[in-house]
C-alpha atoms as a PDB file:
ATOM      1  CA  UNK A   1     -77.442 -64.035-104.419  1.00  0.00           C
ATOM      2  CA  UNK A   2     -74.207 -66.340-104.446  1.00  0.00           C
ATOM      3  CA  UNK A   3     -74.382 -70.173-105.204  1.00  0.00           C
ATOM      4  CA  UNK A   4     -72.400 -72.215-102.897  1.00  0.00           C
ATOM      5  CA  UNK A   5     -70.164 -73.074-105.659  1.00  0.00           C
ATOM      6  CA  UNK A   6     -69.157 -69.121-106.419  1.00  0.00           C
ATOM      7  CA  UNK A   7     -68.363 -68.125-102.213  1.00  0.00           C
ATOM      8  CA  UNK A   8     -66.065 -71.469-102.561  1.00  0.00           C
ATOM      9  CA  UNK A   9     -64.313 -70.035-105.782  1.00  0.00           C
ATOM     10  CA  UNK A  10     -63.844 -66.337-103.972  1.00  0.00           C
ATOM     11  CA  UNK A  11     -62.342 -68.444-101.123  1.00  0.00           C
ATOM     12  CA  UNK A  12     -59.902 -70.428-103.081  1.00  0.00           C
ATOM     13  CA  UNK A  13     -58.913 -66.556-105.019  1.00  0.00           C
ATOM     14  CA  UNK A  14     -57.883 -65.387-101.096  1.00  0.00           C
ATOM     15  CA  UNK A  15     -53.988 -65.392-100.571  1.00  0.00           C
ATOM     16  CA  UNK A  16     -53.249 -68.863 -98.288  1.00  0.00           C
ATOM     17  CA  UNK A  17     -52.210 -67.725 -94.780  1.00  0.00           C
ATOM     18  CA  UNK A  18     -50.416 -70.350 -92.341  1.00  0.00           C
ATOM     19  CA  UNK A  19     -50.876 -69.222 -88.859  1.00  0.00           C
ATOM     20  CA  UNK A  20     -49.029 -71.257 -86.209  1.00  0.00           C
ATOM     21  CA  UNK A  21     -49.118 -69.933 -82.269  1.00  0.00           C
ATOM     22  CA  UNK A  22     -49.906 -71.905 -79.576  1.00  0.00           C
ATOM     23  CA  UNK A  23     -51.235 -68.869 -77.404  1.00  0.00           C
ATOM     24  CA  UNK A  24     -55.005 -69.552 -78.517  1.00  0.00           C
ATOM     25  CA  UNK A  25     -56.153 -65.900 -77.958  1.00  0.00           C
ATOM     26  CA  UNK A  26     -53.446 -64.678 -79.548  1.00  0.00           C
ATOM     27  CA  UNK A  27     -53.688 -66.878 -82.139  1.00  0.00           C
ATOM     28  CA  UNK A  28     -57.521 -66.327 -82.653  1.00  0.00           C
ATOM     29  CA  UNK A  29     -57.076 -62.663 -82.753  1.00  0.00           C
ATOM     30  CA  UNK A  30     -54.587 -62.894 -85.976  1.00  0.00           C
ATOM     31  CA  UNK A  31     -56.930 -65.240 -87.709  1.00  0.00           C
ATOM     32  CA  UNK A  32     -60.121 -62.669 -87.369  1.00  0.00           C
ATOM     33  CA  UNK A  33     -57.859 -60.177 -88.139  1.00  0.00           C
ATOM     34  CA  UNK A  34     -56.084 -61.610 -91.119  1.00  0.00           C
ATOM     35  CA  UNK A  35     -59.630 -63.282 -92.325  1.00  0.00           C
ATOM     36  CA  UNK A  36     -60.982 -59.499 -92.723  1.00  0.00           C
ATOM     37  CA  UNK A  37     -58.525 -58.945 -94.467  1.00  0.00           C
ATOM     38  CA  UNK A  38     -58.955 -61.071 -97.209  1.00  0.00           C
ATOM     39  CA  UNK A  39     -56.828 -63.908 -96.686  1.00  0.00           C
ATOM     40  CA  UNK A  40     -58.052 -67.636 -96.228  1.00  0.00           C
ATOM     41  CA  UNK A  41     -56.413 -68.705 -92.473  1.00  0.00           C
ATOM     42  CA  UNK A  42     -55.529 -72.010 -91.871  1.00  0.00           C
ATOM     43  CA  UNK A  43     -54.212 -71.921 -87.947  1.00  0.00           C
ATOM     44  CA  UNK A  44     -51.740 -74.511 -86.007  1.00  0.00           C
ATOM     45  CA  UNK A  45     -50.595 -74.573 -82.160  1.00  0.00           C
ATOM     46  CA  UNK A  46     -47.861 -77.023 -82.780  1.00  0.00           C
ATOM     47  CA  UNK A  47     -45.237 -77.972 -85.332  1.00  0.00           C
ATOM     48  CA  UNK A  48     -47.054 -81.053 -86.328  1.00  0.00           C
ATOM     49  CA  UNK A  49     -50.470 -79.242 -86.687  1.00  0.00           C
ATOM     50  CA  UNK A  50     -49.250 -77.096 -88.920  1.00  0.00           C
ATOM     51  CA  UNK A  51     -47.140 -80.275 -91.255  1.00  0.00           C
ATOM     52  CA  UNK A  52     -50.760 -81.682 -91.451  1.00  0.00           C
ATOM     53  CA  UNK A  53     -52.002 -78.896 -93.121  1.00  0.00           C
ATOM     54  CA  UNK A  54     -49.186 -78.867 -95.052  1.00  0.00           C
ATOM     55  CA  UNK A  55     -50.073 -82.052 -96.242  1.00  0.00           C
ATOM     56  CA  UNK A  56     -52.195 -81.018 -99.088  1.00  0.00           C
ATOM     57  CA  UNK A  57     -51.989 -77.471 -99.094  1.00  0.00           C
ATOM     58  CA  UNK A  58     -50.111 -74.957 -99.610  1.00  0.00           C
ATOM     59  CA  UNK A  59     -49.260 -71.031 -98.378  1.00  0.00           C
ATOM     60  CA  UNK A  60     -48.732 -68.362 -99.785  1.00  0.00           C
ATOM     61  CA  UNK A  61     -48.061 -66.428 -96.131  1.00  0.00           C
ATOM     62  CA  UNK A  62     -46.911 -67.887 -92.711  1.00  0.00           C
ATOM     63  CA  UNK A  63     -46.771 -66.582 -89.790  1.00  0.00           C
ATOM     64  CA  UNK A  64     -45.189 -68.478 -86.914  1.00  0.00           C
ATOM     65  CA  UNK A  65     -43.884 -67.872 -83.639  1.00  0.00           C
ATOM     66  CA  UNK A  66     -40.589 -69.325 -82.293  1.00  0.00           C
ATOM     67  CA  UNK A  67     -41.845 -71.167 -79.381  1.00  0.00           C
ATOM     68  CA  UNK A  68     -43.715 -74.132 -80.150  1.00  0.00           C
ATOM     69  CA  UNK A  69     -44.637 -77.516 -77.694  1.00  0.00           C
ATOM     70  CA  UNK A  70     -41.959 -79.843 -78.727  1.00  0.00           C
ATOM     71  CA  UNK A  71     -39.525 -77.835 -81.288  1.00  0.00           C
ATOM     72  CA  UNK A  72     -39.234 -74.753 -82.258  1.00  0.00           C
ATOM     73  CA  UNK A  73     -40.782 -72.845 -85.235  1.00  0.00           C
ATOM     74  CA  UNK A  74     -37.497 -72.391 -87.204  1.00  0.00           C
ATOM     75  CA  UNK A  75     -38.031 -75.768 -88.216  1.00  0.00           C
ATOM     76  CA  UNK A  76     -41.039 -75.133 -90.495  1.00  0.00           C
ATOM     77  CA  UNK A  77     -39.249 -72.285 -92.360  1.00  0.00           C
ATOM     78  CA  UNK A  78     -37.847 -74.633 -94.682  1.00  0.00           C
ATOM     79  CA  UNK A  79     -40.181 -77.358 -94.962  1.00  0.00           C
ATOM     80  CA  UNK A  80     -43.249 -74.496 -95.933  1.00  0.00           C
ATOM     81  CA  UNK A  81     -40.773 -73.548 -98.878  1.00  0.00           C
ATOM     82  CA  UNK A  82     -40.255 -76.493 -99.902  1.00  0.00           C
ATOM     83  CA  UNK A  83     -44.273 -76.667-100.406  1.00  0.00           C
ATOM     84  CA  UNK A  84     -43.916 -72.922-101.990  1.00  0.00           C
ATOM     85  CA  UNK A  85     -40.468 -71.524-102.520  1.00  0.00           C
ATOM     86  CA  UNK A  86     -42.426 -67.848-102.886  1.00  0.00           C
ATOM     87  CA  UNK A  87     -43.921 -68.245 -99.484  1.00  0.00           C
ATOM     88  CA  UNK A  88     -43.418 -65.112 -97.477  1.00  0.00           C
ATOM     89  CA  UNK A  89     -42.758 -66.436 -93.690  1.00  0.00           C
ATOM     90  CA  UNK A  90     -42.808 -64.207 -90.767  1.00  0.00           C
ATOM     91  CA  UNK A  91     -41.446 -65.347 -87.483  1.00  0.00           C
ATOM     92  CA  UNK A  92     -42.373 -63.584 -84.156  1.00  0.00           C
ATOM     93  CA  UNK A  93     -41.554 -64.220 -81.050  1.00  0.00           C
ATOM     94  CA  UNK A  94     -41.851 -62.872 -77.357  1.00  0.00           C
ATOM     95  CA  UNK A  95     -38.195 -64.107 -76.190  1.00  0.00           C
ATOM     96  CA  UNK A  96     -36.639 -62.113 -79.576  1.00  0.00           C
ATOM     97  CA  UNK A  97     -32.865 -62.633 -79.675  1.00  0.00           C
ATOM     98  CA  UNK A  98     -30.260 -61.499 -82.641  1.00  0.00           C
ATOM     99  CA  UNK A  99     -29.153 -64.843 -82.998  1.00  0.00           C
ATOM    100  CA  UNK A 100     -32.744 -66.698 -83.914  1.00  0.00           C
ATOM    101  CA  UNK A 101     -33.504 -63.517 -85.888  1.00  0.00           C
ATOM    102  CA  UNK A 102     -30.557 -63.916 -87.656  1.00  0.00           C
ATOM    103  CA  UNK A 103     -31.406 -68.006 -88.003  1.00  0.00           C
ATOM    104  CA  UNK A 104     -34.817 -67.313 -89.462  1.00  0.00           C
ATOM    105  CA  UNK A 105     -33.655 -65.179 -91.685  1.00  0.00           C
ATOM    106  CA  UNK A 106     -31.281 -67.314 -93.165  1.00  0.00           C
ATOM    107  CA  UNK A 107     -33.758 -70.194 -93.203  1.00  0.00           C
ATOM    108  CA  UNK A 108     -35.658 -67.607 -95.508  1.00  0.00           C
ATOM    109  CA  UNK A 109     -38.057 -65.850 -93.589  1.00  0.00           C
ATOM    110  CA  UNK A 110     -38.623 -62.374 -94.897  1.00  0.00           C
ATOM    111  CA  UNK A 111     -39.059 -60.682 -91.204  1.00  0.00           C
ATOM    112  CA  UNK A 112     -39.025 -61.382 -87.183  1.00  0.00           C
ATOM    113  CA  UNK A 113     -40.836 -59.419 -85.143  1.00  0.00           C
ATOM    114  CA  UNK A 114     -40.846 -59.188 -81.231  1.00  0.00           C
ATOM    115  CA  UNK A 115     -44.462 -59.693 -79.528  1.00  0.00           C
ATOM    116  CA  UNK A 116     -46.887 -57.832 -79.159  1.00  0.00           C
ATOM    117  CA  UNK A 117     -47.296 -57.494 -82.833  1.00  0.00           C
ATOM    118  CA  UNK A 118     -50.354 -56.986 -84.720  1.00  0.00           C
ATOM    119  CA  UNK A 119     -51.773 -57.125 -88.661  1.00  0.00           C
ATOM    120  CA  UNK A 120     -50.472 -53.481 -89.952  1.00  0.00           C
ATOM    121  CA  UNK A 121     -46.970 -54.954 -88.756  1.00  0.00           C
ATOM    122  CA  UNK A 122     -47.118 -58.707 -90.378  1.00  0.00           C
ATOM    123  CA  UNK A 123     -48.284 -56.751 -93.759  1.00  0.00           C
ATOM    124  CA  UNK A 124     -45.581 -54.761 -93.497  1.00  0.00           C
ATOM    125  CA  UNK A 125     -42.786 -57.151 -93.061  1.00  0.00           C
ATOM    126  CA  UNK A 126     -44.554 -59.373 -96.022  1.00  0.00           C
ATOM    127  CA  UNK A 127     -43.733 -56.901 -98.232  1.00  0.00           C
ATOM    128  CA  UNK A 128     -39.865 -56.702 -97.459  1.00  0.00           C
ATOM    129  CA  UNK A 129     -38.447 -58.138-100.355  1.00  0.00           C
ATOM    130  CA  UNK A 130     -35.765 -60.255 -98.087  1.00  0.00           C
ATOM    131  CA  UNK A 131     -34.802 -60.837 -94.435  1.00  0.00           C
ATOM    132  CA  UNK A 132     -31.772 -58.051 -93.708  1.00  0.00           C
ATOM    133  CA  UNK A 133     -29.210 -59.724 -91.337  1.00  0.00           C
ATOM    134  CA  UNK A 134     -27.500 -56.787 -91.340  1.00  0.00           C
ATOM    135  CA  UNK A 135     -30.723 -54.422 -90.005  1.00  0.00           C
ATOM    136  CA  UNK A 136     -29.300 -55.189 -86.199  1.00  0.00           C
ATOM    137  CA  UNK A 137     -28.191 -52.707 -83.245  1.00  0.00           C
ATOM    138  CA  UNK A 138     -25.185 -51.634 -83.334  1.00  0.00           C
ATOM    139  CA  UNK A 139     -24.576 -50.595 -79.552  1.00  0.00           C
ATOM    140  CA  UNK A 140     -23.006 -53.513 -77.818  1.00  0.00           C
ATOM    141  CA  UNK A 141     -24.698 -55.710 -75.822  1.00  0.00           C
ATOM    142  CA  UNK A 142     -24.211 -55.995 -71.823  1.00  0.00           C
ATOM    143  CA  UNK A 143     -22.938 -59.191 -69.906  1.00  0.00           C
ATOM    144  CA  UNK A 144     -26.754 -60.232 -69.032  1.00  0.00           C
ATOM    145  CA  UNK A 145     -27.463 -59.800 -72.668  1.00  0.00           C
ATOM    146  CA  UNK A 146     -24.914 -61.590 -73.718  1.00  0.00           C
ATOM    147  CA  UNK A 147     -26.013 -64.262 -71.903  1.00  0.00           C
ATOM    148  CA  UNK A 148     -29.584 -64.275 -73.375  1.00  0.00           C
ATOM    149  CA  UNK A 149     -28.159 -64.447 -76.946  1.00  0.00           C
ATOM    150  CA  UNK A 150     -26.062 -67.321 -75.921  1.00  0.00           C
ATOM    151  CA  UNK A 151     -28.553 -69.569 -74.332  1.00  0.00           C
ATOM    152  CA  UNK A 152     -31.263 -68.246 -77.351  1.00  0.00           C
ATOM    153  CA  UNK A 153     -28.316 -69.991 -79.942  1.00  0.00           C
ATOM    154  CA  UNK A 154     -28.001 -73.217 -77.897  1.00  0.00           C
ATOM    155  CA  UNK A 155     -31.774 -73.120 -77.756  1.00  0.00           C
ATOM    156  CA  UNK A 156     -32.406 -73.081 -81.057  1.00  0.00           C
ATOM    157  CA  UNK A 157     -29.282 -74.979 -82.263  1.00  0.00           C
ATOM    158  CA  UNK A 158     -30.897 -78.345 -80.155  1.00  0.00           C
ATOM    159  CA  UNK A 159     -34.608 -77.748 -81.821  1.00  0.00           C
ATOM    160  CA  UNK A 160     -35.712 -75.946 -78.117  1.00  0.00           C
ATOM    161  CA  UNK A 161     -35.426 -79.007 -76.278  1.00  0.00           C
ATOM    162  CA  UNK A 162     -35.032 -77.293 -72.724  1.00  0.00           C
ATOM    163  CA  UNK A 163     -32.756 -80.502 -71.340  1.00  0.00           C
ATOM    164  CA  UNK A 164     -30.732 -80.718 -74.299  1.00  0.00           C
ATOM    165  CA  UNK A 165     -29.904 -77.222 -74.386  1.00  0.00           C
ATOM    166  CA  UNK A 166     -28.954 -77.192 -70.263  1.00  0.00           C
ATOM    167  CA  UNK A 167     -26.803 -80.384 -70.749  1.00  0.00           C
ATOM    168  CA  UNK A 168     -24.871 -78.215 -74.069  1.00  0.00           C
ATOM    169  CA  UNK A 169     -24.624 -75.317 -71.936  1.00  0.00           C
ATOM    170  CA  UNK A 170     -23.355 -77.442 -68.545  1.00  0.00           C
ATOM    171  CA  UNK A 171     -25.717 -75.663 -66.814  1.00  0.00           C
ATOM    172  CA  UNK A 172     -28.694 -77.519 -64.576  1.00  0.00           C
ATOM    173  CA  UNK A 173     -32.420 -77.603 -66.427  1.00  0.00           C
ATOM    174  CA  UNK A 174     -34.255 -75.722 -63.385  1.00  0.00           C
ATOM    175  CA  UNK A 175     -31.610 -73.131 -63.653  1.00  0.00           C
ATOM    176  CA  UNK A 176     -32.182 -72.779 -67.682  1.00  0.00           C
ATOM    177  CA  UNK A 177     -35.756 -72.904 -67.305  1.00  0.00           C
ATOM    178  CA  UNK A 178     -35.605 -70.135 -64.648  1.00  0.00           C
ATOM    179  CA  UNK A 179     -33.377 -67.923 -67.004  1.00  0.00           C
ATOM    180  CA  UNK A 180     -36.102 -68.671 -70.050  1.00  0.00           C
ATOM    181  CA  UNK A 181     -38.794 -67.951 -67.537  1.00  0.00           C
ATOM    182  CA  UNK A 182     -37.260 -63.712 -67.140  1.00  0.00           C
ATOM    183  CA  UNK A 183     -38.371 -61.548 -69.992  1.00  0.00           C
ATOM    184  CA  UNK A 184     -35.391 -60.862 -72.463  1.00  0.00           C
ATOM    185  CA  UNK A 185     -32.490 -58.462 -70.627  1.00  0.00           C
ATOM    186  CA  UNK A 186     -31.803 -55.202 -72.562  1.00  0.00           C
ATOM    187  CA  UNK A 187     -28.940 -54.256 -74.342  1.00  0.00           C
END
């Protein structure tokens, strides 16, 4: 039979896991998932959430998805290694673009995947040793594609603030949001 004392030490030996989503059922399927697993999940909706936790702890893992409320995940990439310069960040998202894969990965995130994703494919991409900018299609992108890369940049370059990005782009908010709202355009 355990103390309380020995289940709290096997829970402080279980690899740190950072977990920020704001789809809840998405969210809470990673963290049972991850938990059998053997890690110790701390979970976030928001970019703020997850700075609280950072507050006195630290992870070895993160995974976070691009879209946040208020800002975008990129911006915890370098604030979680800051707390652990080893941390091995994954970023997913279901609006993938080359250009915030490419950001994330020179923020220092070791992967980005495109939703759905699930465990076996966040283990795998922890264990790439570094993000590879260069691990892109080659085939070149259509007009409509194009476009989804370019408003993805803006996005991202003005923290995913929807009105600041449609004033950048000269382009009215309803019609941004409406372009945001379609599914990513194929190559």
């Amino acid at each position: 039979m355990q103390t309380h004392g020995e289940s709290a030490s096997q829970a402080d030996s279980r690899p740190a896991l950072l977990l920020v989503d704001d789809d809840p059922i998405h969210c809470g399927a990673l963290e049972r998932a991850f938990e059998r697993r053997g890690y110790a999940v701390k979970s976030a909706s928001s970019v703020p959430q997850a700075l609280a936790l950072l507050g006195n702890w630290s992870a070895a893992y993160a995974v976070i998805d691009l879209r946040l409320p208020g800002s975008s995940g990129l911006t915890l990439i370098p604030r979680l290694r800051v707390a652990n310069p080893r941390v091995r960040i994954v970023m997913m998202s279901g609006y993938g673009s080359i250009a915030t894969a490419v950001e994330a990965i020179k923020l220092g995130a070791v992967h980005y995947l495109t939703k759905p994703v699930d465990v076996d494919m966040i283990e795998r991409a922890f264990n790439r040793l570094q993000g590879d900018e260069n691990a892109l299609p080659g085939m070149p992108l259509s007009v409509n594609r194009l476009e989804w890369e370019h408003i993805q940049r803006a996005l991202s370059e003005c923290g995913g603030n929807i009105s600041a990005t449609a004033r950048v782009l000269r382009m009215h908010r309803r019609t941004l949001q409406r372009k945001l709202g379609k599914h990513p355009v194929g190559s």
